[in-house]
PDB file of N, CA and C in Angstrom:
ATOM      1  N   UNK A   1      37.989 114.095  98.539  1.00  0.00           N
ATOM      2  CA  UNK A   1      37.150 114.979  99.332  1.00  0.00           C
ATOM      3  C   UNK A   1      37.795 116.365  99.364  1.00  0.00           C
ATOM      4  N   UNK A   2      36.973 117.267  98.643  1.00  0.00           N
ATOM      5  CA  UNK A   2      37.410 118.487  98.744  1.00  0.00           C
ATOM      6  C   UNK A   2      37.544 119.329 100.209  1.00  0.00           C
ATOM      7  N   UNK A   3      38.818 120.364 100.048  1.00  0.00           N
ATOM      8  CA  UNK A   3      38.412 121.323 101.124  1.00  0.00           C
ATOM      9  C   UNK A   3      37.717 122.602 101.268  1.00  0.00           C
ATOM     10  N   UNK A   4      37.237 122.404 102.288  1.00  0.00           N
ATOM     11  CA  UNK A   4      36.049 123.605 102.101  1.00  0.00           C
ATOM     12  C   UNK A   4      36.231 124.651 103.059  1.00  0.00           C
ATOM     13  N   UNK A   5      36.549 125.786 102.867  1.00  0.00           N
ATOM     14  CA  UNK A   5      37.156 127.248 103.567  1.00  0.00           C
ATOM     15  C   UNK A   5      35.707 127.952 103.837  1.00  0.00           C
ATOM     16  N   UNK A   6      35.488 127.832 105.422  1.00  0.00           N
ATOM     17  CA  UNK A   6      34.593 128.300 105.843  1.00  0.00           C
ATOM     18  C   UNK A   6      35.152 129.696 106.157  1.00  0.00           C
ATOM     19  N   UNK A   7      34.575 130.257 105.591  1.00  0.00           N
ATOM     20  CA  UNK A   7      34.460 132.257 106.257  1.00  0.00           C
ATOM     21  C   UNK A   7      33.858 132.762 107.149  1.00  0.00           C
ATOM     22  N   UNK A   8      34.460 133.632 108.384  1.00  0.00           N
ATOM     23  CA  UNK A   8      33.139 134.157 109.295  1.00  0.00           C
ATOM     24  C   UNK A   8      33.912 134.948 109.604  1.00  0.00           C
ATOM     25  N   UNK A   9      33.365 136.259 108.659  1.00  0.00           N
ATOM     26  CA  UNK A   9      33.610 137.642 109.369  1.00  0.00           C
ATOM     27  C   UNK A   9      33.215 138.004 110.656  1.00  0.00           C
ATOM     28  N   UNK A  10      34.197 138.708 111.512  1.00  0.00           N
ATOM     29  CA  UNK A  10      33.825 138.884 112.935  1.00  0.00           C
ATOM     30  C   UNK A  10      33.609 140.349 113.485  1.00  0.00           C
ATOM     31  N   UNK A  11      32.682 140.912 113.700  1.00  0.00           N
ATOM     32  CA  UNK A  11      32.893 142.614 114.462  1.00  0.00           C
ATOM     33  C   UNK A  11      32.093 142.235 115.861  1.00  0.00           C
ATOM     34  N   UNK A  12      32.846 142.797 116.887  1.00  0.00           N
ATOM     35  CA  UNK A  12      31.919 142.884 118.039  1.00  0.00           C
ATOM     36  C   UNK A  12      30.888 141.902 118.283  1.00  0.00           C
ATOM     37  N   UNK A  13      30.822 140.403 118.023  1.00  0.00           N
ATOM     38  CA  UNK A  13      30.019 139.531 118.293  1.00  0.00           C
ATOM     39  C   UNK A  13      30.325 138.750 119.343  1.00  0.00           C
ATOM     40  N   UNK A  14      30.769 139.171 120.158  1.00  0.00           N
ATOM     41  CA  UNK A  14      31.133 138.221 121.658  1.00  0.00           C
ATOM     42  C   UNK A  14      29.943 137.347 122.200  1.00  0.00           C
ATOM     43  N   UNK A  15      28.928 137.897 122.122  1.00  0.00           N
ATOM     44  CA  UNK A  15      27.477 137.348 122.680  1.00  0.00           C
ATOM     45  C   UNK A  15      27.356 136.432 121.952  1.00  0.00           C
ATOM     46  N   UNK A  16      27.614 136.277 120.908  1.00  0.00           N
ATOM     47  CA  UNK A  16      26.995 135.192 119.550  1.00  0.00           C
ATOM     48  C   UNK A  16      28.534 134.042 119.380  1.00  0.00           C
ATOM     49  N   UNK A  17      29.491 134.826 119.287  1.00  0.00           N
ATOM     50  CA  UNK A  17      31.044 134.094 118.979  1.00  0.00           C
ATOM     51  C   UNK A  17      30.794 132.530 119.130  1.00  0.00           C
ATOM     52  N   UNK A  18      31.220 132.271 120.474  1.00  0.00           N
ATOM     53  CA  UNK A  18      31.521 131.374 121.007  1.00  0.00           C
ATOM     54  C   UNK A  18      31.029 130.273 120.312  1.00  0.00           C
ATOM     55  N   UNK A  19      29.804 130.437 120.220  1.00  0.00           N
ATOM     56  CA  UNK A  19      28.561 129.264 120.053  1.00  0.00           C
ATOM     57  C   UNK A  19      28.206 128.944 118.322  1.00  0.00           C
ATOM     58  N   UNK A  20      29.045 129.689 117.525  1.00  0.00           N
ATOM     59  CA  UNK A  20      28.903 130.169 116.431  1.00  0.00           C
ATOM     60  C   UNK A  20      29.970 129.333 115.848  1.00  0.00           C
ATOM     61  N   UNK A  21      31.363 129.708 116.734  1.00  0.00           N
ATOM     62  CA  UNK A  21      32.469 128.966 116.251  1.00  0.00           C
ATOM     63  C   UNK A  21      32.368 127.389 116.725  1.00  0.00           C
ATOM     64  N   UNK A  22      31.866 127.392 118.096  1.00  0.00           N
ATOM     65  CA  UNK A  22      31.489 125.698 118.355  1.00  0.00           C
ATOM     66  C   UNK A  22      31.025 125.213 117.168  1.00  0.00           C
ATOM     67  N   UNK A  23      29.744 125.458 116.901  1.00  0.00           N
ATOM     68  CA  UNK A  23      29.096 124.836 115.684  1.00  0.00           C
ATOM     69  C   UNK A  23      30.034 124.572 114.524  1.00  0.00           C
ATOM     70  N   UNK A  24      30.398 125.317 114.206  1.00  0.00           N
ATOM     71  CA  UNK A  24      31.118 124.993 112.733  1.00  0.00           C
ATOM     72  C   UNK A  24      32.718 123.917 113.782  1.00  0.00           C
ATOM     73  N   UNK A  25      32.914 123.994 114.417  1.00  0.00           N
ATOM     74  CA  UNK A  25      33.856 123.319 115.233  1.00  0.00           C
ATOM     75  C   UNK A  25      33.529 121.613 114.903  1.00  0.00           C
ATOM     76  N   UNK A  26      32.404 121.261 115.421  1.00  0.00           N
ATOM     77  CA  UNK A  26      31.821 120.353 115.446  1.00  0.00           C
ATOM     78  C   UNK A  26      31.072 119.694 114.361  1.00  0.00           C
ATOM     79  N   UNK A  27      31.592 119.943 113.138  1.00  0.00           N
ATOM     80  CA  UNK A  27      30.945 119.715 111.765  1.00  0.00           C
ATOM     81  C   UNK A  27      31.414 118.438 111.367  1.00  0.00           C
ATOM     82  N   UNK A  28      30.288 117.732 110.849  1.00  0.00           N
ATOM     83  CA  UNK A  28      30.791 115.969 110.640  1.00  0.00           C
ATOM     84  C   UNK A  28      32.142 116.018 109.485  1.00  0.00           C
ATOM     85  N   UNK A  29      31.498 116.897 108.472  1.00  0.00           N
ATOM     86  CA  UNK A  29      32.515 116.669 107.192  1.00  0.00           C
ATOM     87  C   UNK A  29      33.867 117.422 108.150  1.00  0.00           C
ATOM     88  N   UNK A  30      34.976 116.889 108.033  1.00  0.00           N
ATOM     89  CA  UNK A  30      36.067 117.395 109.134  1.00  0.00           C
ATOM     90  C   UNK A  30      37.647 118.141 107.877  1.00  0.00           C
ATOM     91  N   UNK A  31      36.964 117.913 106.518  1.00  0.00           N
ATOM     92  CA  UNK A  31      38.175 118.623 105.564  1.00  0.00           C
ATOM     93  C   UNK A  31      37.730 120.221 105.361  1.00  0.00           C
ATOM     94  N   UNK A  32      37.800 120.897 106.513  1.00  0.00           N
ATOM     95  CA  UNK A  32      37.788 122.075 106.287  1.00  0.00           C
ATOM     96  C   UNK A  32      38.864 123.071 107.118  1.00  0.00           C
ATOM     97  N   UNK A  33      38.827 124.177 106.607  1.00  0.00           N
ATOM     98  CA  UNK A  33      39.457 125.161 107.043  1.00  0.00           C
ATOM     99  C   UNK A  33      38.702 126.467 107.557  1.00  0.00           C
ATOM    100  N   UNK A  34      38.732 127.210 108.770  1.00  0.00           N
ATOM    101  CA  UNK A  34      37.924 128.276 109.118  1.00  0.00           C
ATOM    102  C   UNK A  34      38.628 129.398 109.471  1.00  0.00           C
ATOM    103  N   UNK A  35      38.335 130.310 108.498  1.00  0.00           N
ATOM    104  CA  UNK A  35      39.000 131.687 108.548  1.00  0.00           C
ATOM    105  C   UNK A  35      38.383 132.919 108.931  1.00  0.00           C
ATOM    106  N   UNK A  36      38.663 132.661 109.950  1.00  0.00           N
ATOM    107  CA  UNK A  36      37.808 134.155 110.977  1.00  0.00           C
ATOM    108  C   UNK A  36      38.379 135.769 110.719  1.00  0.00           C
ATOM    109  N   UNK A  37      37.716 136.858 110.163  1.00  0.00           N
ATOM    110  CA  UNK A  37      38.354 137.983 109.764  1.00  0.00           C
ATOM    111  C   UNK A  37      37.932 138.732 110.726  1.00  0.00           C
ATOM    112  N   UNK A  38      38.884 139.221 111.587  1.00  0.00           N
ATOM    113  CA  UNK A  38      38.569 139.961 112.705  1.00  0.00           C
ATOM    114  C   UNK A  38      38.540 141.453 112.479  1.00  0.00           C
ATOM    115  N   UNK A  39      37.351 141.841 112.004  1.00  0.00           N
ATOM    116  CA  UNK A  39      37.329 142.965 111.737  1.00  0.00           C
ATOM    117  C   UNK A  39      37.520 144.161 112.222  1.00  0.00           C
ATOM    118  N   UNK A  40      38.147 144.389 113.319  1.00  0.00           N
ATOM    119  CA  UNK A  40      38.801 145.651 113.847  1.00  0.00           C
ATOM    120  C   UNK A  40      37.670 145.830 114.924  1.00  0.00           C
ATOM    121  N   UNK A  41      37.248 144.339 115.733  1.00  0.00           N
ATOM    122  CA  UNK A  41      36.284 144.541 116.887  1.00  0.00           C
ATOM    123  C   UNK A  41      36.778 144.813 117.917  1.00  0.00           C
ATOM    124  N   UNK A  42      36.083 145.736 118.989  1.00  0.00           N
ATOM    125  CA  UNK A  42      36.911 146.353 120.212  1.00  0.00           C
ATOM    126  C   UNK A  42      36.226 145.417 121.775  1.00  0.00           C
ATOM    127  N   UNK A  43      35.214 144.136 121.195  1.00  0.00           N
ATOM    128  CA  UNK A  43      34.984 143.566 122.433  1.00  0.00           C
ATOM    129  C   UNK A  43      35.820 142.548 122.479  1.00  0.00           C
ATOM    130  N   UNK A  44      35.320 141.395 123.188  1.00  0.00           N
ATOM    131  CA  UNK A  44      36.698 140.313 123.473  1.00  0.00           C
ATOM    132  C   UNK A  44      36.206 139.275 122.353  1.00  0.00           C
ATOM    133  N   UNK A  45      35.672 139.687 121.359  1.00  0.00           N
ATOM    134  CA  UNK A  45      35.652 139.011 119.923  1.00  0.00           C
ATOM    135  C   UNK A  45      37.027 138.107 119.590  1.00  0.00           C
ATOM    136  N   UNK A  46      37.668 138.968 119.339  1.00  0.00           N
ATOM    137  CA  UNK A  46      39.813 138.540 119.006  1.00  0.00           C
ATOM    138  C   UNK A  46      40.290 137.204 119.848  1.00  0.00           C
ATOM    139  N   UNK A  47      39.760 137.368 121.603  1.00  0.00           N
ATOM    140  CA  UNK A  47      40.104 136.378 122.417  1.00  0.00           C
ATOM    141  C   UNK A  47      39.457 135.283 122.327  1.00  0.00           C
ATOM    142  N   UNK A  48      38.320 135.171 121.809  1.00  0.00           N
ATOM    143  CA  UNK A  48      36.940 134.146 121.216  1.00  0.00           C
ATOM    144  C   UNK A  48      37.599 133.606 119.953  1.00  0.00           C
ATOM    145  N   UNK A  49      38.231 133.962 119.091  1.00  0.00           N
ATOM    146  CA  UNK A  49      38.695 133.756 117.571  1.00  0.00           C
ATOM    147  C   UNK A  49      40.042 132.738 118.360  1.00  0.00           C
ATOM    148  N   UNK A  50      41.006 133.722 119.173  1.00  0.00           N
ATOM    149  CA  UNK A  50      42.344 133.170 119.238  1.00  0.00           C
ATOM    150  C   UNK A  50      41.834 131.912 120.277  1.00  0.00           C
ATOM    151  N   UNK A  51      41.155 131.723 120.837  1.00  0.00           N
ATOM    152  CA  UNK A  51      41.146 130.508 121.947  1.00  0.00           C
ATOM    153  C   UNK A  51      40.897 129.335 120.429  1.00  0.00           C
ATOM    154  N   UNK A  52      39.909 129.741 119.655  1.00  0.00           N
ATOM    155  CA  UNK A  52      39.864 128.744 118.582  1.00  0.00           C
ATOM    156  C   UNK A  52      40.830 128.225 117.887  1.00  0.00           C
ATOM    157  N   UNK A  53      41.382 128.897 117.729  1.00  0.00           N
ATOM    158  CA  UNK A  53      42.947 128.358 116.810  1.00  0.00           C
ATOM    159  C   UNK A  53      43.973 127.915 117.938  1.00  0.00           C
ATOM    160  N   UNK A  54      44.219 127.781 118.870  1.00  0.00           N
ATOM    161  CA  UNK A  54      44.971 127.002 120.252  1.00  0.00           C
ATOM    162  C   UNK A  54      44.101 125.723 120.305  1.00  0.00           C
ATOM    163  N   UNK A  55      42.904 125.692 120.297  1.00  0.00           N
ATOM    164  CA  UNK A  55      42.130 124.455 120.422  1.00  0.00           C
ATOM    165  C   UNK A  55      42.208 123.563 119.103  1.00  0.00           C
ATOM    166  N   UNK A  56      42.277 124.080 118.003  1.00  0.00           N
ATOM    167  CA  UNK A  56      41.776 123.278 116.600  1.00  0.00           C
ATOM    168  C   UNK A  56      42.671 124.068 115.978  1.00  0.00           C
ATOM    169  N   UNK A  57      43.766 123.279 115.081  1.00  0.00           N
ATOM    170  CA  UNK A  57      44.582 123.911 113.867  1.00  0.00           C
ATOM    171  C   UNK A  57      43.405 124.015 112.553  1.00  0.00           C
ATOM    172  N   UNK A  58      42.753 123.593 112.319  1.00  0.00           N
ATOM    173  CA  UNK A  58      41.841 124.257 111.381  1.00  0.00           C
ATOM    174  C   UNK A  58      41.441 125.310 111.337  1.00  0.00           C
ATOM    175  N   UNK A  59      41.178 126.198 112.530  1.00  0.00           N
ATOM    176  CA  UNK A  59      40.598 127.594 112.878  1.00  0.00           C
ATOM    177  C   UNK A  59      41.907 128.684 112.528  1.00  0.00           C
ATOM    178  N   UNK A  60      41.750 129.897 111.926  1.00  0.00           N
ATOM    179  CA  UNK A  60      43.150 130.918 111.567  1.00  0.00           C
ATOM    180  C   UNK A  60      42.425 132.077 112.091  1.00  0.00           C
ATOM    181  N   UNK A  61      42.887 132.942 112.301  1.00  0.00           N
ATOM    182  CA  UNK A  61      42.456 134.286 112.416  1.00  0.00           C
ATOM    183  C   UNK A  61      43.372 135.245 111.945  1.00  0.00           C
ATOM    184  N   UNK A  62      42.250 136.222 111.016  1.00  0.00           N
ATOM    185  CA  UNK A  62      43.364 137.102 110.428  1.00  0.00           C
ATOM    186  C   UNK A  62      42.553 138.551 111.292  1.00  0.00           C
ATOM    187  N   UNK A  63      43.549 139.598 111.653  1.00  0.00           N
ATOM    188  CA  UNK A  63      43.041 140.645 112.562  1.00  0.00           C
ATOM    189  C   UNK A  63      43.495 141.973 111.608  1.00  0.00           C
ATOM    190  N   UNK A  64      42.374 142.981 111.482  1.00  0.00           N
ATOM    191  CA  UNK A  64      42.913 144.182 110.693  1.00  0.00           C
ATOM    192  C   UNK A  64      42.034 145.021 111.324  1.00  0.00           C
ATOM    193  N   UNK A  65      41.941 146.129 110.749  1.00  0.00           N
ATOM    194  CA  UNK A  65      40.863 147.325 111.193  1.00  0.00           C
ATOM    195  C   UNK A  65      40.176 147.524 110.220  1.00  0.00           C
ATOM    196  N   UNK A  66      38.699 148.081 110.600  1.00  0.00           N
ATOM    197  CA  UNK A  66      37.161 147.358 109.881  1.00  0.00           C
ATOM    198  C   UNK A  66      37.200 148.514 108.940  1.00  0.00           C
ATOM    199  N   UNK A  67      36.858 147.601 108.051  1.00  0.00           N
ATOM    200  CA  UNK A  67      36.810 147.897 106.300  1.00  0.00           C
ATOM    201  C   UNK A  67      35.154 147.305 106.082  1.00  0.00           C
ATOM    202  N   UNK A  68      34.797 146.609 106.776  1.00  0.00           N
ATOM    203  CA  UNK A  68      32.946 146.121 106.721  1.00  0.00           C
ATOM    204  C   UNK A  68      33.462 144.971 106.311  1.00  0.00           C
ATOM    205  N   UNK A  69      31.810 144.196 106.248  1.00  0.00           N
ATOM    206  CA  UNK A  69      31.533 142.364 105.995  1.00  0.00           C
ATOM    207  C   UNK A  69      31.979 142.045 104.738  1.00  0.00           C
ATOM    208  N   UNK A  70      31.852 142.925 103.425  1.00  0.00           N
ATOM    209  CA  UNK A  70      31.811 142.699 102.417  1.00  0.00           C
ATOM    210  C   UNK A  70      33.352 142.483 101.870  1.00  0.00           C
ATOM    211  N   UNK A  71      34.370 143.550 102.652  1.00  0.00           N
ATOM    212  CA  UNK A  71      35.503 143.061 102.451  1.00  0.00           C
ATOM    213  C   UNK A  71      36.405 142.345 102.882  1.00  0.00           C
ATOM    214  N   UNK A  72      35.643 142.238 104.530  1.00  0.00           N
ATOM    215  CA  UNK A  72      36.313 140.873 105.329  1.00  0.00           C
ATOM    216  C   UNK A  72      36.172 139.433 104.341  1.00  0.00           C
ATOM    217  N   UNK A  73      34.422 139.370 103.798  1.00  0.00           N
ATOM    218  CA  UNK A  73      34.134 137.930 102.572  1.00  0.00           C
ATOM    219  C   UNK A  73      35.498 138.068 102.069  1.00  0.00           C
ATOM    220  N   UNK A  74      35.735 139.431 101.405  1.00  0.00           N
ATOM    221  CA  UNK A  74      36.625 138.949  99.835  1.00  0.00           C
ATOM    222  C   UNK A  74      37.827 139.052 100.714  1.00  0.00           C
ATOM    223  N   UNK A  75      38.479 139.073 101.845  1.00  0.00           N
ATOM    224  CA  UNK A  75      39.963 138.950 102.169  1.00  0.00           C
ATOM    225  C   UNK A  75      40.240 137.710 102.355  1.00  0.00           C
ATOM    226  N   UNK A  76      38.638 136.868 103.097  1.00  0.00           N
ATOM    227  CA  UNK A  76      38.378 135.597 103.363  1.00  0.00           C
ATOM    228  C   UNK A  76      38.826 134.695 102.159  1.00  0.00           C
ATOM    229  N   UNK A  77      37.805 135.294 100.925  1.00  0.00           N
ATOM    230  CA  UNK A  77      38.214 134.466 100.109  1.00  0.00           C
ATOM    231  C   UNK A  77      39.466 134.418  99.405  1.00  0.00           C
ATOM    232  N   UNK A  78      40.276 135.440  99.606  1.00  0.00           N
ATOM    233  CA  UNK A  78      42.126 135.852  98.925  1.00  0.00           C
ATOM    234  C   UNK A  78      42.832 134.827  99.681  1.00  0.00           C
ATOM    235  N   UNK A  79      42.279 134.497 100.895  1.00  0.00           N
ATOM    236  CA  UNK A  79      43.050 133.674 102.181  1.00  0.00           C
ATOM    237  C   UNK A  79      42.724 132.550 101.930  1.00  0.00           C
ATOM    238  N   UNK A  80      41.738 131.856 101.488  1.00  0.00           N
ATOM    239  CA  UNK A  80      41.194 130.131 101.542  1.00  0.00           C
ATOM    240  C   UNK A  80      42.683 130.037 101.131  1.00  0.00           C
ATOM    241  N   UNK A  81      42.250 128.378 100.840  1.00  0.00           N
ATOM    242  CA  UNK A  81      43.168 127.207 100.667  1.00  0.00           C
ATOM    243  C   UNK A  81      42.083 126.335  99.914  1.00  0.00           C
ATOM    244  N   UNK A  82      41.122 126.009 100.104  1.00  0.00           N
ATOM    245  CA  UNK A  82      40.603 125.048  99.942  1.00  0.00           C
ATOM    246  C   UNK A  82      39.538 125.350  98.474  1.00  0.00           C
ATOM    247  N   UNK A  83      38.757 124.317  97.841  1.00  0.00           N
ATOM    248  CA  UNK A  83      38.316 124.243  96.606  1.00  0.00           C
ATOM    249  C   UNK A  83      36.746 124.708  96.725  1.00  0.00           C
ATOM    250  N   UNK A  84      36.304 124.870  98.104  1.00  0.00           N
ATOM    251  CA  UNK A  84      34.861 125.280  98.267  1.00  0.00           C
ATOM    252  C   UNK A  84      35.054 126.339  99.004  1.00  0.00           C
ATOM    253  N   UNK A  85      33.966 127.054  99.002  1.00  0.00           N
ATOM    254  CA  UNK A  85      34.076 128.189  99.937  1.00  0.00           C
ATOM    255  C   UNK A  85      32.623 128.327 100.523  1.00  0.00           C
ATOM    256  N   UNK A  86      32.056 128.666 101.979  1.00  0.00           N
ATOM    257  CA  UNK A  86      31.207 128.417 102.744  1.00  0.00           C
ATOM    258  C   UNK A  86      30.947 129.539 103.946  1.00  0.00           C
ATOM    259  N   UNK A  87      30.065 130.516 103.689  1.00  0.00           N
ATOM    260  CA  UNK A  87      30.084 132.005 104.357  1.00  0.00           C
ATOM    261  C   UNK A  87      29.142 131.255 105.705  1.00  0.00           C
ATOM    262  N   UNK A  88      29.631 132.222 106.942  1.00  0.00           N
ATOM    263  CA  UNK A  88      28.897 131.800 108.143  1.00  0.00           C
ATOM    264  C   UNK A  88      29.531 133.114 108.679  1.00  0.00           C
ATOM    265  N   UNK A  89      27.760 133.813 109.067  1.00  0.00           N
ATOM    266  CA  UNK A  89      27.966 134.648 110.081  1.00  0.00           C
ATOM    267  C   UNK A  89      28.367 134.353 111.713  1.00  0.00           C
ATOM    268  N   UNK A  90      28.784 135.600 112.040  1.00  0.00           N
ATOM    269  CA  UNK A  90      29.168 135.675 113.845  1.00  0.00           C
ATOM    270  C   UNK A  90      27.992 135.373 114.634  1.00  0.00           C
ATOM    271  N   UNK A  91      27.411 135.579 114.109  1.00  0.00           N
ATOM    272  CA  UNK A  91      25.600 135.520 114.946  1.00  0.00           C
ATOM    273  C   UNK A  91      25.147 134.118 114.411  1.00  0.00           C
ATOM    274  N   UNK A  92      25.725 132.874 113.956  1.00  0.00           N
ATOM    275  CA  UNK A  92      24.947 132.261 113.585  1.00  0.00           C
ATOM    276  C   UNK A  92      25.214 130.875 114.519  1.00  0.00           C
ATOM    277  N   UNK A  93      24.867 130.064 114.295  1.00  0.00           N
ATOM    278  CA  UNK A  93      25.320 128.540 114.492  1.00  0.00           C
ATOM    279  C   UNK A  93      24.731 127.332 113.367  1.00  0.00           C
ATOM    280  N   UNK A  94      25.103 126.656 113.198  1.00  0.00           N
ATOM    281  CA  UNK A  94      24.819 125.759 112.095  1.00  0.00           C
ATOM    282  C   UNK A  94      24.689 124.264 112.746  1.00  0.00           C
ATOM    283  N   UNK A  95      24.213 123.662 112.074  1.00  0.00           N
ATOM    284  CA  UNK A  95      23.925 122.048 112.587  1.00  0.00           C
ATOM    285  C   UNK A  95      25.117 121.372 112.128  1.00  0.00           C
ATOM    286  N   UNK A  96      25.175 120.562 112.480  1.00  0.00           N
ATOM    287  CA  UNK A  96      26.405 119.600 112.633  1.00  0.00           C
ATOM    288  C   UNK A  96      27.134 118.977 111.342  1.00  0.00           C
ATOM    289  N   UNK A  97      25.515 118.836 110.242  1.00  0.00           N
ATOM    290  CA  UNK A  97      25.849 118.128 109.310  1.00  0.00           C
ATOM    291  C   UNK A  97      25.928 119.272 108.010  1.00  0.00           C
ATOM    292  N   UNK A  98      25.730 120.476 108.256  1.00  0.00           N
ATOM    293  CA  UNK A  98      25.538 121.785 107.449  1.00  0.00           C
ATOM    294  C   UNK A  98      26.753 121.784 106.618  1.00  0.00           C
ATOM    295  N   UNK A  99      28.051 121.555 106.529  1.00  0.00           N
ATOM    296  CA  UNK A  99      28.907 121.734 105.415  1.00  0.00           C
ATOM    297  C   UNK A  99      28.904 120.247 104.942  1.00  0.00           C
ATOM    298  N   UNK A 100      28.807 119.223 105.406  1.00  0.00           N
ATOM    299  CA  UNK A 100      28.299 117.682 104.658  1.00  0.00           C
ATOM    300  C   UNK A 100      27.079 117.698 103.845  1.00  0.00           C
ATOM    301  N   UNK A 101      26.551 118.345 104.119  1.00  0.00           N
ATOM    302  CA  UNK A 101      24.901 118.494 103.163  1.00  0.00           C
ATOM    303  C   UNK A 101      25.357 119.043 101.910  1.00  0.00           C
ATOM    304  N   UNK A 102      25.948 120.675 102.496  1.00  0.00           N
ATOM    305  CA  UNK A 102      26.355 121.217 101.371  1.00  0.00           C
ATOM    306  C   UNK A 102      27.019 120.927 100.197  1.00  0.00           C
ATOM    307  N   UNK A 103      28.581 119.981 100.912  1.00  0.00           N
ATOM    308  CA  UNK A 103      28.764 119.278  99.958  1.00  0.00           C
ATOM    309  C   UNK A 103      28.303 118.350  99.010  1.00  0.00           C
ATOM    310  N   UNK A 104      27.649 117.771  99.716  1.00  0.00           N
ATOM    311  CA  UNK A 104      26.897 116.320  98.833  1.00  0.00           C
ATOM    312  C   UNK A 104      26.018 117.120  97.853  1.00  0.00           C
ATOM    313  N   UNK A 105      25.336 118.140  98.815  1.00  0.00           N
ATOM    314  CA  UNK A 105      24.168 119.366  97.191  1.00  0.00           C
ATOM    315  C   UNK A 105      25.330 119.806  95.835  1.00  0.00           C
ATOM    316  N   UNK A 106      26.963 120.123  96.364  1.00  0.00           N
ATOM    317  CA  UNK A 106      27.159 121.154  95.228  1.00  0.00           C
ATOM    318  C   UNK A 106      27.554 119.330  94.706  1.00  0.00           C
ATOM    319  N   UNK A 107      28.095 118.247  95.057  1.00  0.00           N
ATOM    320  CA  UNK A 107      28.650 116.967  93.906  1.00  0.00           C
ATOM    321  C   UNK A 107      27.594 116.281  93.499  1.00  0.00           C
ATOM    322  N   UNK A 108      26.332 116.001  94.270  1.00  0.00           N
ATOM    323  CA  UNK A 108      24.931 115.871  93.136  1.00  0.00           C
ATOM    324  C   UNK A 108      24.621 116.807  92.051  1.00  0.00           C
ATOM    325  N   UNK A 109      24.584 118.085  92.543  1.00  0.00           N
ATOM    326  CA  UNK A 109      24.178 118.429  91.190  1.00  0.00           C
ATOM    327  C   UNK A 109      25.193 118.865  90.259  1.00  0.00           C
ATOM    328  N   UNK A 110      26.215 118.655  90.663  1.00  0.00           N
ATOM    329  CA  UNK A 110      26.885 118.876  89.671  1.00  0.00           C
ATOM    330  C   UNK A 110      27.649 120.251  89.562  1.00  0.00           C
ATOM    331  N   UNK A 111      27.285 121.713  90.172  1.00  0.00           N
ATOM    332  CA  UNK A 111      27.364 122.501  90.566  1.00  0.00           C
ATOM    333  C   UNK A 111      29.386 123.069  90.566  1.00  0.00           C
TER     334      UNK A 111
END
C-alpha cells in the first residue's frame, strides 16, 4: 500500500481550516502523509495547521512567506515522502473514503 502525500496549501483560511483538515484527518485509507504549506497567512491559520501536527504525526507544517498556491503545490511536492500525491484545498473538505477511492481509481486503471 502506497503512500500518499496529501498537499493543502494554506493562506488566511481560518473559517474553512479546521473542518478541511478534520476531513482529510479522518480518511479510511490511513498510509498517508499531510503537508500543510503555510503560506505567509496573518490569521490564526498557523495555530489551525500546528494543533494538527500535536494531534496526528501524519500532519507537518511547513511555514514561509507567500509566494502564491502554485508554489506552495510545488514546495509541497519537493517535501512529500510518499509515491502518490493528492492536492486539497483550505476551503475544502472531502469524504472519508476520498483518498481510498482515489487510490483504488489510479491501481485499476493502471494509471
Amino acid at each position: 500500500m502506497e503512500k500518499v502525500s496529501v498537499i493543502i496549501p494554506v493562506y488566511n483560511a481560518e473559517k474553512f481550516l479546521y473542518d478541511c483538515l478534520e476531513s482529510v484527518k479522518k480518511q479510511t485509507y490511513k498510509n498517508i502523509e499531510v503537508i500543510m504549506i503555510n503560506d505567509g497567512s496573518t490569521d490564526s491559520s498557523g495555530s489551525i495547521c500546528s494543533f494538527f501536527c500535536e494531534i496526528d504525526s501524519r500532519f507537518r507544517l511547513i511555514n514561509r512567506d507567500n509566494e502564491g498556491v502554485c508554489s506552495a503545490r510545488n514546495l509541497g511536492i519537493k517535501m512529500s515522502s510518499g509515491e502518490l500525491v493528492a492536492f486539497v484545498d483550505a476551503d475544502d473538505t472531502i469524504k472519508e473514503c476520498f483518498i481510498q477511492n482515489l487510490y483504488e481509481k489510479i491501481k485499476d486503471s493502471g494509471a
